[in-house]
PDB file of N, CA and C in Angstrom:
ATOM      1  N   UNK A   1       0.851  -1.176   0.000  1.00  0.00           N
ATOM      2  CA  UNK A   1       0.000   0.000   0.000  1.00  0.00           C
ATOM      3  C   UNK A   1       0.888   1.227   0.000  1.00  0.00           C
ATOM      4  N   UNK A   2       0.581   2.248  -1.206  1.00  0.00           N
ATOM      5  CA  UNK A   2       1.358   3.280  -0.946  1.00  0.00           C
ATOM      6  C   UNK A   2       0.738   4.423   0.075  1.00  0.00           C
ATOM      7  N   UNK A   3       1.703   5.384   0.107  1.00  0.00           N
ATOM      8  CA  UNK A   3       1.176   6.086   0.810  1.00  0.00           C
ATOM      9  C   UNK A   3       0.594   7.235   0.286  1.00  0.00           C
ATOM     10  N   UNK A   4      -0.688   8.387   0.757  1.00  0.00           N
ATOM     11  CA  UNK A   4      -0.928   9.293   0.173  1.00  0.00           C
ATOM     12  C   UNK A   4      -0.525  10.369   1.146  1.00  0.00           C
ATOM     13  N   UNK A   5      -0.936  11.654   0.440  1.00  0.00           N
ATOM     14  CA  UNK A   5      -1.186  13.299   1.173  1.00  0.00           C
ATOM     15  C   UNK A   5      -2.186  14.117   1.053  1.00  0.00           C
ATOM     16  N   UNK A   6      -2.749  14.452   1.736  1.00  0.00           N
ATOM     17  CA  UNK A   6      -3.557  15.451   1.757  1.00  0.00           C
ATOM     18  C   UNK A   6      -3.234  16.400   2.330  1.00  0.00           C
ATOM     19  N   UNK A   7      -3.898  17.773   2.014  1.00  0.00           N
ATOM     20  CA  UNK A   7      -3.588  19.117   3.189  1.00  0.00           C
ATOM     21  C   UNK A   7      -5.017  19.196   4.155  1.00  0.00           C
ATOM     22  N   UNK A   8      -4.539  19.181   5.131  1.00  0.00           N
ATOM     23  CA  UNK A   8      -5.922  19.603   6.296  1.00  0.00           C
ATOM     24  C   UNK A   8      -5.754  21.172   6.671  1.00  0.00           C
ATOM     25  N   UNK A   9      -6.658  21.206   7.507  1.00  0.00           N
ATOM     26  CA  UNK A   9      -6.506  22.580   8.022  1.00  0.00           C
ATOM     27  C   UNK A   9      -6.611  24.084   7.619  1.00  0.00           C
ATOM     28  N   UNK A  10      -7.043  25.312   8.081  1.00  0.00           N
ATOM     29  CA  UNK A  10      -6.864  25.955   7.772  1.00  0.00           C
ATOM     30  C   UNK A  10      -5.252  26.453   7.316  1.00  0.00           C
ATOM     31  N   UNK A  11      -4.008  25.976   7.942  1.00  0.00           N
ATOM     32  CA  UNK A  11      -3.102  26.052   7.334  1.00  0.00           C
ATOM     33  C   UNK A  11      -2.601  25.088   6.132  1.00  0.00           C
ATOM     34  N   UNK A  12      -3.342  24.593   6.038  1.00  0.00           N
ATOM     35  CA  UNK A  12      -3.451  23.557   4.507  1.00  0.00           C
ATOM     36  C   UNK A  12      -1.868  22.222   5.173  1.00  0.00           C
ATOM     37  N   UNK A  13      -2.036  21.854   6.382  1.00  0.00           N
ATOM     38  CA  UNK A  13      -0.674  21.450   6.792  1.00  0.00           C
ATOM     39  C   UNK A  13      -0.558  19.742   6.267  1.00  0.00           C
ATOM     40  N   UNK A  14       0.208  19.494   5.421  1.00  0.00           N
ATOM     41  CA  UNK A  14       0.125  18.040   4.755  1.00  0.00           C
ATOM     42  C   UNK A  14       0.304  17.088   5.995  1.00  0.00           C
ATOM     43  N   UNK A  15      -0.219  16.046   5.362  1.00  0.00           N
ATOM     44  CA  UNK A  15      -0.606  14.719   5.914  1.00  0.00           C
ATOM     45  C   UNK A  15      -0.729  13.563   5.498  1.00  0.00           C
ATOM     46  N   UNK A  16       0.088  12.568   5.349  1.00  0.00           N
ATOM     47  CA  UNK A  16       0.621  11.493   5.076  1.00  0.00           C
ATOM     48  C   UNK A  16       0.039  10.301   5.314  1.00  0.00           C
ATOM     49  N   UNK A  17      -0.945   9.532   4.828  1.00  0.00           N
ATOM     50  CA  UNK A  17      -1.791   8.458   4.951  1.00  0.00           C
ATOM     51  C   UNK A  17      -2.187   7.692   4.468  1.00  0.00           C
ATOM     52  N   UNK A  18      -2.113   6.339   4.754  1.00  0.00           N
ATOM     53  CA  UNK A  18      -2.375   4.971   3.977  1.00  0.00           C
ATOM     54  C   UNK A  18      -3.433   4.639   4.027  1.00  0.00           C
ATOM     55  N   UNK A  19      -4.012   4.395   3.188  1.00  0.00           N
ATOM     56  CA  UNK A  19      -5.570   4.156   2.524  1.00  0.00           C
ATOM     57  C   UNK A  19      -5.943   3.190   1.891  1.00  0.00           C
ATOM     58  N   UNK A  20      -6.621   2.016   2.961  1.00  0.00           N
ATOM     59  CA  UNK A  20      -7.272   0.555   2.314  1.00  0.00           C
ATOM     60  C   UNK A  20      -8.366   0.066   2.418  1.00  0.00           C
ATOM     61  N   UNK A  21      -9.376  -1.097   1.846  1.00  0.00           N
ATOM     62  CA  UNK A  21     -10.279  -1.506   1.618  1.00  0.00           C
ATOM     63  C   UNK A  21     -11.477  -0.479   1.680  1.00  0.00           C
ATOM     64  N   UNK A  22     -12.913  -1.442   2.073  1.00  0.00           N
ATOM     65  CA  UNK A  22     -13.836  -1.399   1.606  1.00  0.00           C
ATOM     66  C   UNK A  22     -14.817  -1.456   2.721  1.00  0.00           C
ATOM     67  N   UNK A  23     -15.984  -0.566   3.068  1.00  0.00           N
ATOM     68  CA  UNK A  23     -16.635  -0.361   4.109  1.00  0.00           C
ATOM     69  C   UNK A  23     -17.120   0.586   4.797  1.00  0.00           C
ATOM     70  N   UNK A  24     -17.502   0.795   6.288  1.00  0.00           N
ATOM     71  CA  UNK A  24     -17.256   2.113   6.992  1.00  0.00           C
ATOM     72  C   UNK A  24     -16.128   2.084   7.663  1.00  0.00           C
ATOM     73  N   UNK A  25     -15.532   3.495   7.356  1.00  0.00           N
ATOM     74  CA  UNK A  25     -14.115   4.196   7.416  1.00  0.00           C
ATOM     75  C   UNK A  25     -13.935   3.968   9.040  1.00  0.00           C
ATOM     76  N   UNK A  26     -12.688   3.595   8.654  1.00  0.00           N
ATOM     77  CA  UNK A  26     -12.451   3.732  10.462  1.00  0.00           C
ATOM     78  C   UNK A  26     -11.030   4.519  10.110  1.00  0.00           C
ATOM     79  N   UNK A  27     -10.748   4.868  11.547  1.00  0.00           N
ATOM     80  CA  UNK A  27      -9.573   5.827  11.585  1.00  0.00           C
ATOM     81  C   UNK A  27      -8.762   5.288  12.435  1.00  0.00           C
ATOM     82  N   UNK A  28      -7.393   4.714  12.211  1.00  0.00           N
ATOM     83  CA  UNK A  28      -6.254   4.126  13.275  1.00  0.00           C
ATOM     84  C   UNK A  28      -5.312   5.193  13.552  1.00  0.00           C
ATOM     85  N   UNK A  29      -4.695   5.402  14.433  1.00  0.00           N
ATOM     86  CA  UNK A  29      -4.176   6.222  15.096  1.00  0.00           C
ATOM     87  C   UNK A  29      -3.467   5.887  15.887  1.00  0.00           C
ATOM     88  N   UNK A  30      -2.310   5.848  14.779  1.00  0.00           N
ATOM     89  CA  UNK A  30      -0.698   5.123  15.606  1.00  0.00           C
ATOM     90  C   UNK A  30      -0.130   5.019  16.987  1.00  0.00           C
ATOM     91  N   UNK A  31       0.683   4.375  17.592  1.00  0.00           N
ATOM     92  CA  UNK A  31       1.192   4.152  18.551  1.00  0.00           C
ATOM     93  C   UNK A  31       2.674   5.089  18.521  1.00  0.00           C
ATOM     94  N   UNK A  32       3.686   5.098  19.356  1.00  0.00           N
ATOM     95  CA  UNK A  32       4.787   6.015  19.744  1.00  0.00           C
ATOM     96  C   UNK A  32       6.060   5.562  18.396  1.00  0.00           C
ATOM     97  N   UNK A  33       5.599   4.408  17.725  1.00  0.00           N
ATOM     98  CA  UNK A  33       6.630   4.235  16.634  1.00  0.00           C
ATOM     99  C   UNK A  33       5.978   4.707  15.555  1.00  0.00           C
ATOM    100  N   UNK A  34       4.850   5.118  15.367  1.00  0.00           N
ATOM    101  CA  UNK A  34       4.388   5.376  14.525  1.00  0.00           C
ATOM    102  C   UNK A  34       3.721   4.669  13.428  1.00  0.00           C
ATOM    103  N   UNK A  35       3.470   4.304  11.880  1.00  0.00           N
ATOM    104  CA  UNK A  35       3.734   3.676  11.371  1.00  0.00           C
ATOM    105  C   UNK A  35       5.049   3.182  10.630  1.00  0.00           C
ATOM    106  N   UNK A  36       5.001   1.792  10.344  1.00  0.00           N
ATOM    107  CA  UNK A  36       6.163   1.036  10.048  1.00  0.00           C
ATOM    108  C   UNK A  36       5.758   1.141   8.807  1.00  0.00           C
ATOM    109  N   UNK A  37       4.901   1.579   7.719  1.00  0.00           N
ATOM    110  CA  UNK A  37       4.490   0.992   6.096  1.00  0.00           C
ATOM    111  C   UNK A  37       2.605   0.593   6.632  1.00  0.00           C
ATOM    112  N   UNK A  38       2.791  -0.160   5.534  1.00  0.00           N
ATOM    113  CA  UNK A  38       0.878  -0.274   5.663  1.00  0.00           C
ATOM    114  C   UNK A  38       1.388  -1.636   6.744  1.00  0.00           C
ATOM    115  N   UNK A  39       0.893  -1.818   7.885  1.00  0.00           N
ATOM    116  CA  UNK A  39       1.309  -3.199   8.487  1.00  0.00           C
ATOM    117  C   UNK A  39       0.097  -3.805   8.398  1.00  0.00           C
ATOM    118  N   UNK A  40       0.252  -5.163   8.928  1.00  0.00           N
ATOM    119  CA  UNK A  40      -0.438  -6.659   8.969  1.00  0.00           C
ATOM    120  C   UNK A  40      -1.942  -6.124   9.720  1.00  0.00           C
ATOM    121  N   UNK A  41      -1.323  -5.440  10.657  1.00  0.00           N
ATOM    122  CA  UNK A  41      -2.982  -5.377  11.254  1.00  0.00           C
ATOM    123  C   UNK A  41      -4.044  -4.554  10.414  1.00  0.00           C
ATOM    124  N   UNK A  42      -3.243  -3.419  10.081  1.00  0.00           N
ATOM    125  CA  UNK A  42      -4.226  -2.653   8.878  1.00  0.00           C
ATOM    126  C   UNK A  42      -4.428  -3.620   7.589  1.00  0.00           C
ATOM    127  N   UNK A  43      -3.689  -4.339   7.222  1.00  0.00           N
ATOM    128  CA  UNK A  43      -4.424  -5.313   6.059  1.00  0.00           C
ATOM    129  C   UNK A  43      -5.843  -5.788   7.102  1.00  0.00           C
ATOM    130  N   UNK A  44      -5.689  -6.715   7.892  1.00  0.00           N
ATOM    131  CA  UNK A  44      -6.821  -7.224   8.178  1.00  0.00           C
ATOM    132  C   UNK A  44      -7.762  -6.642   8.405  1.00  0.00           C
ATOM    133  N   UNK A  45      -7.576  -5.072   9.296  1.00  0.00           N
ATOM    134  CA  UNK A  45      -8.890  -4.326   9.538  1.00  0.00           C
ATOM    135  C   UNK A  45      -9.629  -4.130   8.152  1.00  0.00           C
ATOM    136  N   UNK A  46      -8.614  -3.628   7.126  1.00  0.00           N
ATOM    137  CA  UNK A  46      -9.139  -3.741   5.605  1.00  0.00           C
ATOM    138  C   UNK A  46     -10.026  -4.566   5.046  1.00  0.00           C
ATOM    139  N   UNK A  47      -9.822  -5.702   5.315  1.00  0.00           N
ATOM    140  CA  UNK A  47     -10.595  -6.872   4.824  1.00  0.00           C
ATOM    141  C   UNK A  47     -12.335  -6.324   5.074  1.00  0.00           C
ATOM    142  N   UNK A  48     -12.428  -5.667   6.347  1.00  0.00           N
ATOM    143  CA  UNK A  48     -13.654  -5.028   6.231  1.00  0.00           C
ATOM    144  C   UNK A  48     -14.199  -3.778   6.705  1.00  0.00           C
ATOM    145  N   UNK A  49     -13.043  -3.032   6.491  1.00  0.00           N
ATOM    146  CA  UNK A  49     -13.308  -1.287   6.597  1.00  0.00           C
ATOM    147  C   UNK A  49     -12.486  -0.776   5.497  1.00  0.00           C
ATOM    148  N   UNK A  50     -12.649   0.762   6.011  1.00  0.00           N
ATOM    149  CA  UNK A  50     -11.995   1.710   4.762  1.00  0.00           C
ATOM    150  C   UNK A  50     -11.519   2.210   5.669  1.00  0.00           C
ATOM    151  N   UNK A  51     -10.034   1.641   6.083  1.00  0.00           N
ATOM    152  CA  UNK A  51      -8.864   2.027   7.418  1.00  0.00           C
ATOM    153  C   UNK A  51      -8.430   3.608   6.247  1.00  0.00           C
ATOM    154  N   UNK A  52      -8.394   4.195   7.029  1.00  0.00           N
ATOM    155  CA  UNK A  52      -7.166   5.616   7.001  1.00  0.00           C
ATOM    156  C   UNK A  52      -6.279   5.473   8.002  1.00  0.00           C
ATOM    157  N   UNK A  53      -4.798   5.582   7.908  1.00  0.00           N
ATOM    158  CA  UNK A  53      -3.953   5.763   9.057  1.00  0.00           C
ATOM    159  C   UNK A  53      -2.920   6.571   8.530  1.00  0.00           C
ATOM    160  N   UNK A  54      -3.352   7.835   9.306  1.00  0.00           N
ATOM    161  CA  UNK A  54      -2.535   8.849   9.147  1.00  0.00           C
ATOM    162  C   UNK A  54      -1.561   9.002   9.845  1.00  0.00           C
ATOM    163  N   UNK A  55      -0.550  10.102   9.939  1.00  0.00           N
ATOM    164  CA  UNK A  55       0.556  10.241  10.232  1.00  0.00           C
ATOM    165  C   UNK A  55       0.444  11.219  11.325  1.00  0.00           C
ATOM    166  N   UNK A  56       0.470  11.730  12.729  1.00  0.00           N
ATOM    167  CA  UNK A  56       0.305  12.672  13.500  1.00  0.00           C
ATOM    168  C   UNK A  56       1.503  13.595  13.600  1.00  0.00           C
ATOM    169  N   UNK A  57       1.158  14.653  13.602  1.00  0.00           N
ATOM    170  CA  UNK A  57       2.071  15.333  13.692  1.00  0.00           C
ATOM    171  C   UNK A  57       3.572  14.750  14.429  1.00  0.00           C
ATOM    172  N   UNK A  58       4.685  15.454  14.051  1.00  0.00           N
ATOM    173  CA  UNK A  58       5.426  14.390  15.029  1.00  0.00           C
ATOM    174  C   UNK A  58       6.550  12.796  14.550  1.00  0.00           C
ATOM    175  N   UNK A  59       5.687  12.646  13.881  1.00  0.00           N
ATOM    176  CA  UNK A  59       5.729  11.036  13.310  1.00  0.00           C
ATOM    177  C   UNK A  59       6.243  11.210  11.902  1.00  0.00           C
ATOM    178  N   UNK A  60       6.647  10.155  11.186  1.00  0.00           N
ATOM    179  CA  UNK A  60       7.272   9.962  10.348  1.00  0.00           C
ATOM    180  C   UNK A  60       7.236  11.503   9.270  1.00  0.00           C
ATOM    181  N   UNK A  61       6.688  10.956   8.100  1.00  0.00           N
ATOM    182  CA  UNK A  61       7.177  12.066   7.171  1.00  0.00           C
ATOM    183  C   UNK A  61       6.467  13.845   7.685  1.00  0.00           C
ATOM    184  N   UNK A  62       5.686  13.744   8.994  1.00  0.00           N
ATOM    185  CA  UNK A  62       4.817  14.777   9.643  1.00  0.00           C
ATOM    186  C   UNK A  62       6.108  14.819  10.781  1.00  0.00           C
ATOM    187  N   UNK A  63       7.409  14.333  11.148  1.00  0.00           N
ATOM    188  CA  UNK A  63       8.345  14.656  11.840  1.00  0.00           C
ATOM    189  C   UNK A  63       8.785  15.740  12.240  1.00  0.00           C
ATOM    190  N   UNK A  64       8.892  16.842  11.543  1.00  0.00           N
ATOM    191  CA  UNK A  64       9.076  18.501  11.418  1.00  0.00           C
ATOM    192  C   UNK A  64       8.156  19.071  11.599  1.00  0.00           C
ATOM    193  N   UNK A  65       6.425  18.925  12.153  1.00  0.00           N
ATOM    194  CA  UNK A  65       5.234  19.724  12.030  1.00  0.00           C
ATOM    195  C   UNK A  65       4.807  19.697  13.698  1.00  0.00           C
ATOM    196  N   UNK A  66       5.798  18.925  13.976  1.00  0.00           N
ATOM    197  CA  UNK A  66       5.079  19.175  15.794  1.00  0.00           C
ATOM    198  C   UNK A  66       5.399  20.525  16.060  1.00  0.00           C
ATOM    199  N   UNK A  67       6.512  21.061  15.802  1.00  0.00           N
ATOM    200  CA  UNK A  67       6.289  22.783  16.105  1.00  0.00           C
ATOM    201  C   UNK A  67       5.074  23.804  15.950  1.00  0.00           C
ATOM    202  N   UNK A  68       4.481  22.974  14.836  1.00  0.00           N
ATOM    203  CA  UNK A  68       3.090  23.921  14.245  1.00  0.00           C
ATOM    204  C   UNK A  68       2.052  23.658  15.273  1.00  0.00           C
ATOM    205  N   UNK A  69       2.030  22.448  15.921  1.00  0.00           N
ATOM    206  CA  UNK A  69       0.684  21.557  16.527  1.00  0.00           C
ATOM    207  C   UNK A  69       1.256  22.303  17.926  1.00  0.00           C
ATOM    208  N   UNK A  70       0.661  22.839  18.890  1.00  0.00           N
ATOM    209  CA  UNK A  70       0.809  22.270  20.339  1.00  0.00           C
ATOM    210  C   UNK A  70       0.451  20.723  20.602  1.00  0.00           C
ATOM    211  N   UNK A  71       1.573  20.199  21.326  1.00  0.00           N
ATOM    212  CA  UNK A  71       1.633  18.672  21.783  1.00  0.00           C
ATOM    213  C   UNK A  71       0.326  18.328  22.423  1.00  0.00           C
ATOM    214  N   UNK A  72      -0.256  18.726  23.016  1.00  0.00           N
ATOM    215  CA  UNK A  72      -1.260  18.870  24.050  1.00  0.00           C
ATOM    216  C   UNK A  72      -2.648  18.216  23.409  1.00  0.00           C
ATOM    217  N   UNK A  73      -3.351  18.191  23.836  1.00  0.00           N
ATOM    218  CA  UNK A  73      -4.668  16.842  23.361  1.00  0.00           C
ATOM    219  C   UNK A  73      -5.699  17.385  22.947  1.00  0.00           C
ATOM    220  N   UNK A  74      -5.798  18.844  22.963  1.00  0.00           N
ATOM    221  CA  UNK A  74      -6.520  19.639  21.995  1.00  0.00           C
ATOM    222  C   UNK A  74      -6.515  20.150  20.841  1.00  0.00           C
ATOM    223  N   UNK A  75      -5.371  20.237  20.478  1.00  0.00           N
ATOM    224  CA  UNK A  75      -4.339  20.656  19.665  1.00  0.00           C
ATOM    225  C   UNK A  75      -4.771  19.471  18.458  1.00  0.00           C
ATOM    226  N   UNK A  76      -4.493  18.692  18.926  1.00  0.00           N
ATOM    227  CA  UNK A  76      -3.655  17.027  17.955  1.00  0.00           C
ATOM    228  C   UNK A  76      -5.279  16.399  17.934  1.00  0.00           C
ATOM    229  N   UNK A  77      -5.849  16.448  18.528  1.00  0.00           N
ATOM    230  CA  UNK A  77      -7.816  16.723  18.529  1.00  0.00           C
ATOM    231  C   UNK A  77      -8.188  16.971  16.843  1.00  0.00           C
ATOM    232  N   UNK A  78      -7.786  18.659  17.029  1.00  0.00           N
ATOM    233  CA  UNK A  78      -8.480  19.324  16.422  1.00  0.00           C
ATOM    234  C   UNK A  78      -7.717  18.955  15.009  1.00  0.00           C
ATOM    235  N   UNK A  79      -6.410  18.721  15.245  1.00  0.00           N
ATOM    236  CA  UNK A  79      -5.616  18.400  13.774  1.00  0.00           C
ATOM    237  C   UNK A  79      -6.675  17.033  13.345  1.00  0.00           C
ATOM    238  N   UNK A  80      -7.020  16.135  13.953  1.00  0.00           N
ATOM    239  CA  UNK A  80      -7.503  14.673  13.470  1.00  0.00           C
ATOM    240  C   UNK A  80      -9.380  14.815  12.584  1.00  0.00           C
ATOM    241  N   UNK A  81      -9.820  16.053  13.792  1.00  0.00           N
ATOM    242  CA  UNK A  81     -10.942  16.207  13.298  1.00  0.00           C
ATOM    243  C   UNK A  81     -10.841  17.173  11.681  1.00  0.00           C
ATOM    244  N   UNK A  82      -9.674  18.247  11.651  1.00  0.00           N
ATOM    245  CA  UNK A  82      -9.373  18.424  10.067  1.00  0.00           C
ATOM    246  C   UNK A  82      -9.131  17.336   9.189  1.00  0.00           C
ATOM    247  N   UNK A  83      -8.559  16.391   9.967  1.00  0.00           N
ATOM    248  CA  UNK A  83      -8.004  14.954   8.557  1.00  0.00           C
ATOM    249  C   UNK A  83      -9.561  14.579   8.376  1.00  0.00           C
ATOM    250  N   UNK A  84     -10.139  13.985   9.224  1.00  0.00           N
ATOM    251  CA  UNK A  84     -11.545  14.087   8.877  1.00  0.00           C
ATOM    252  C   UNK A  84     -12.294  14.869   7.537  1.00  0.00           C
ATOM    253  N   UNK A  85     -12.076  16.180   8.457  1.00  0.00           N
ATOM    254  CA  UNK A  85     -13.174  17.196   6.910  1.00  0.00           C
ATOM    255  C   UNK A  85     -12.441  16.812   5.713  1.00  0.00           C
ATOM    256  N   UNK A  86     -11.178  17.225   6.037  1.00  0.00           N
ATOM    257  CA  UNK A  86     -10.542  16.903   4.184  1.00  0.00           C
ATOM    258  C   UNK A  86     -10.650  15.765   3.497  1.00  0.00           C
ATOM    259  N   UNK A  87     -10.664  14.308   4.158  1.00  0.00           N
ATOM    260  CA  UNK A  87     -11.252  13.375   3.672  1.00  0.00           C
ATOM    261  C   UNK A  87     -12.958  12.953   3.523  1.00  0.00           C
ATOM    262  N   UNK A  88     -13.780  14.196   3.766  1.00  0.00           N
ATOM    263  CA  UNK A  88     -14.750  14.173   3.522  1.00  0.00           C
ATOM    264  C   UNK A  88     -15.995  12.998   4.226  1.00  0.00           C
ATOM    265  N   UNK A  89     -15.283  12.909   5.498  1.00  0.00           N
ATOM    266  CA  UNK A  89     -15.718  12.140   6.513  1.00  0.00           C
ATOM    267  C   UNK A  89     -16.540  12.468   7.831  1.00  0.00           C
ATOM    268  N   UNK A  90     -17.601  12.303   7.983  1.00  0.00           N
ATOM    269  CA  UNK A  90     -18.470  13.317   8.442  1.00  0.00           C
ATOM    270  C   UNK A  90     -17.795  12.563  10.206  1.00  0.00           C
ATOM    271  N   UNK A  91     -18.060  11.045  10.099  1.00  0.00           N
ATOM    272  CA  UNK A  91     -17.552  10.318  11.338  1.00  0.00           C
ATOM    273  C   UNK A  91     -16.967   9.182  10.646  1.00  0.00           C
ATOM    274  N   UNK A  92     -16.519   8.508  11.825  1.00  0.00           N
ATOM    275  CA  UNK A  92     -15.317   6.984  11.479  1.00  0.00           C
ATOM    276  C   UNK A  92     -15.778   6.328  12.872  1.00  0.00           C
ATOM    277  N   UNK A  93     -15.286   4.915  12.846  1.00  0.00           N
ATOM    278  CA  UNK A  93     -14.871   4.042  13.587  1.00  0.00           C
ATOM    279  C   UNK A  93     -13.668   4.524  13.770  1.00  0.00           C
ATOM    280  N   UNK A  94     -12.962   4.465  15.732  1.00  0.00           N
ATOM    281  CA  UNK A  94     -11.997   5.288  15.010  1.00  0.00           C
ATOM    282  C   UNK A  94     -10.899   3.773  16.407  1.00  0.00           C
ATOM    283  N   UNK A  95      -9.435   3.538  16.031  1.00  0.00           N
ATOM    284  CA  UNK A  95      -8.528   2.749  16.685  1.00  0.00           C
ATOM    285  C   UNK A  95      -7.692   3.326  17.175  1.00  0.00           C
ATOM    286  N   UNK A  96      -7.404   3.421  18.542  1.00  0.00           N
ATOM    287  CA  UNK A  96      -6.176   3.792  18.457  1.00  0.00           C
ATOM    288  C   UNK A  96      -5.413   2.438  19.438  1.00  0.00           C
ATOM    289  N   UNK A  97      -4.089   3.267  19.100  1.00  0.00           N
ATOM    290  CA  UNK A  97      -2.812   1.812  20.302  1.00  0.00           C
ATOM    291  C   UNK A  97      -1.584   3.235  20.651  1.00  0.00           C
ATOM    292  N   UNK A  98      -1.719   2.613  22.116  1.00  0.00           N
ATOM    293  CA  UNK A  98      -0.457   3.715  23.012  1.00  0.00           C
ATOM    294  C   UNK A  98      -0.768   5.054  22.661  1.00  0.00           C
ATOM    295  N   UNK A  99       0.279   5.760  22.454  1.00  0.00           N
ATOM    296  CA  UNK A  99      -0.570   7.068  22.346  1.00  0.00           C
ATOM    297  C   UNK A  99      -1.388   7.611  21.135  1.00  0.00           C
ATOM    298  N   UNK A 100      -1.982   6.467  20.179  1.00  0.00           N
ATOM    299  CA  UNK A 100      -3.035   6.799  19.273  1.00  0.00           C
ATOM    300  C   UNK A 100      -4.150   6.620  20.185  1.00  0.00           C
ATOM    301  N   UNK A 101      -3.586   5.696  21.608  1.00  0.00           N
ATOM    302  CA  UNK A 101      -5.499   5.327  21.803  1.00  0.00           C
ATOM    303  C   UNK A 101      -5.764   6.787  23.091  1.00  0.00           C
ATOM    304  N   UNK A 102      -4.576   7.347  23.072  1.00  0.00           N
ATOM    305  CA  UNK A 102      -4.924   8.785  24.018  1.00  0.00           C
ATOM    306  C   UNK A 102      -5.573   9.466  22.895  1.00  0.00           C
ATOM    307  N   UNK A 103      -4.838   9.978  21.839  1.00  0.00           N
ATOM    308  CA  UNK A 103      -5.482  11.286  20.623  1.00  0.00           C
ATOM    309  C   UNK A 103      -6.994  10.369  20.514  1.00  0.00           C
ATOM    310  N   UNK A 104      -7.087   9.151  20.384  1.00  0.00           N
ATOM    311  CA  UNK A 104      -8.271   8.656  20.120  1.00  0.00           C
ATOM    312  C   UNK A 104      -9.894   9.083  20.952  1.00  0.00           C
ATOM    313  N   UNK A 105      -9.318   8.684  22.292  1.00  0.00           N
ATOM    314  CA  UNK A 105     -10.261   9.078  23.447  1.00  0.00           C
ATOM    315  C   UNK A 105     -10.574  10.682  23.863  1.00  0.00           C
ATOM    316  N   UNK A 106      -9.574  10.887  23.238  1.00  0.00           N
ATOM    317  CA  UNK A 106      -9.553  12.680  23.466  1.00  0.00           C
ATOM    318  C   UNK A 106     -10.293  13.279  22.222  1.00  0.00           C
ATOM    319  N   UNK A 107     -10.733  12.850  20.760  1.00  0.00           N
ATOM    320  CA  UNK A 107     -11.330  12.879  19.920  1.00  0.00           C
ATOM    321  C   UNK A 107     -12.514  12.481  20.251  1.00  0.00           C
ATOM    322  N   UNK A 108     -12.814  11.055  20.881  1.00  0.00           N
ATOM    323  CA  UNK A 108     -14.214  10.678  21.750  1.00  0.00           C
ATOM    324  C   UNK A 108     -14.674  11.531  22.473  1.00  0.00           C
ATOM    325  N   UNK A 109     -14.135  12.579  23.364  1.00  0.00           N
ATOM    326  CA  UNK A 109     -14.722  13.160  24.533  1.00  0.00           C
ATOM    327  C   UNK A 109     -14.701  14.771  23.264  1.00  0.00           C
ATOM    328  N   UNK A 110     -14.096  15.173  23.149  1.00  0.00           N
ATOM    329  CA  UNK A 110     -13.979  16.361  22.185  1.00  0.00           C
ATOM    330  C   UNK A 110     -15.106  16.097  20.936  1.00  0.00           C
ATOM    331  N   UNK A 111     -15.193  15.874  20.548  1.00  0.00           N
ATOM    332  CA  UNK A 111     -16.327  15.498  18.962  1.00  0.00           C
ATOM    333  C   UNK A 111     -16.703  14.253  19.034  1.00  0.00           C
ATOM    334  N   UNK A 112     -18.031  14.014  19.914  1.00  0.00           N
ATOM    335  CA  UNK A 112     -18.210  12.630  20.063  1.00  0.00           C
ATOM    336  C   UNK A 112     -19.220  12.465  18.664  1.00  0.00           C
ATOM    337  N   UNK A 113     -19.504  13.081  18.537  1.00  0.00           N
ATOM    338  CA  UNK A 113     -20.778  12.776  17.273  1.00  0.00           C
ATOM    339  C   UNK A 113     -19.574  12.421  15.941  1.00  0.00           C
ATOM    340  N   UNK A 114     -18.077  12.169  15.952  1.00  0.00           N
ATOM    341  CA  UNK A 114     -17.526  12.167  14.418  1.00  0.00           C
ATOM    342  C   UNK A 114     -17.028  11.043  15.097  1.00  0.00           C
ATOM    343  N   UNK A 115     -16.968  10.108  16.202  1.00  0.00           N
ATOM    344  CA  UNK A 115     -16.553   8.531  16.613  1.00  0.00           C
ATOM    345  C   UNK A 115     -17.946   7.575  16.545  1.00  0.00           C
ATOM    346  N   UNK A 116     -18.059   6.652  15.899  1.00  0.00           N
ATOM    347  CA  UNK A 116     -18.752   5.998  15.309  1.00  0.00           C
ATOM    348  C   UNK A 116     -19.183   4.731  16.944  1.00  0.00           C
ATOM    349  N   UNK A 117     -17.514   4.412  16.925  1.00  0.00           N
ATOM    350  CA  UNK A 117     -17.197   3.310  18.149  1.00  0.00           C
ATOM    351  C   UNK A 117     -15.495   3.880  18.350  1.00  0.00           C
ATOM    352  N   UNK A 118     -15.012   2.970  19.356  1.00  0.00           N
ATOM    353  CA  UNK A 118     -14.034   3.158  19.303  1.00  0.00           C
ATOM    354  C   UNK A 118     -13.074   2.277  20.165  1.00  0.00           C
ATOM    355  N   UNK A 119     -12.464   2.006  19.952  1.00  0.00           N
ATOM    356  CA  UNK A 119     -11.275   1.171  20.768  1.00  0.00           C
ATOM    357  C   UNK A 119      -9.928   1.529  20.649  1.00  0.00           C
ATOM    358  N   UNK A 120      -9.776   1.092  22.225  1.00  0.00           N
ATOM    359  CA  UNK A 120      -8.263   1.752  22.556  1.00  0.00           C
ATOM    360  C   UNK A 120      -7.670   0.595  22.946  1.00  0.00           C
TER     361      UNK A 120
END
């Protein structure tokens, strides 16, 4: 799976995300290594969703953009709920692991009407 970009945000700030199968969209939301490539578990969630797993500020090719974000859980919130609009996603199923499943729960309590379900 390659990877794509989009710009979110009112600062149009790119965003780096792998995009597979077929279904309702869920949203994974990496752990402290980030992503490794499209991995094994996102194939399988694929098999029956439309996984997005983006890149958080911080993290791989988004490595240089934590200066733009405050670190803080409002901040990195509000960046996830832009990946959202720009992918034209009103809500998701959304995953997270380690500190995806913090931005995750903090997206749950912040915009609960755009989390479908969610697991941490």
């Amino acid at each position: 799976m390659e990877a794509s970009m989009i710009k979110v945000g009112p600062e149009g700030r790119p965003v780096t995300y792998f995009r597979a199968g077929t279904g309702a969209p869920l949203l994974f939301l990496h752990g402290l290594l980030g992503l490794q490539g499209f991995q094994p578990v996102l194939a399988r969630l694929a098999e029956r969703y439309d996984v997005i797993a983006p890149f958080a500020p911080g993290w791989g090719p988004a490595k240089d953009q934590l200066p733009d974000v405050d670190p803080g859980a409002l901040d990195l919130t509000l960046h996830h709920i832009d990946a959202l609009d720009a992918l034209g996603l009103g809500s998701a199923h959304v995953v997270g692991i380690s500190v995806g499943a913090w931005m995750a729960a903090e997206l749950a309590a912040i915009a609960p009407t755009r989390v479908q379900s969610l697991v941490l």
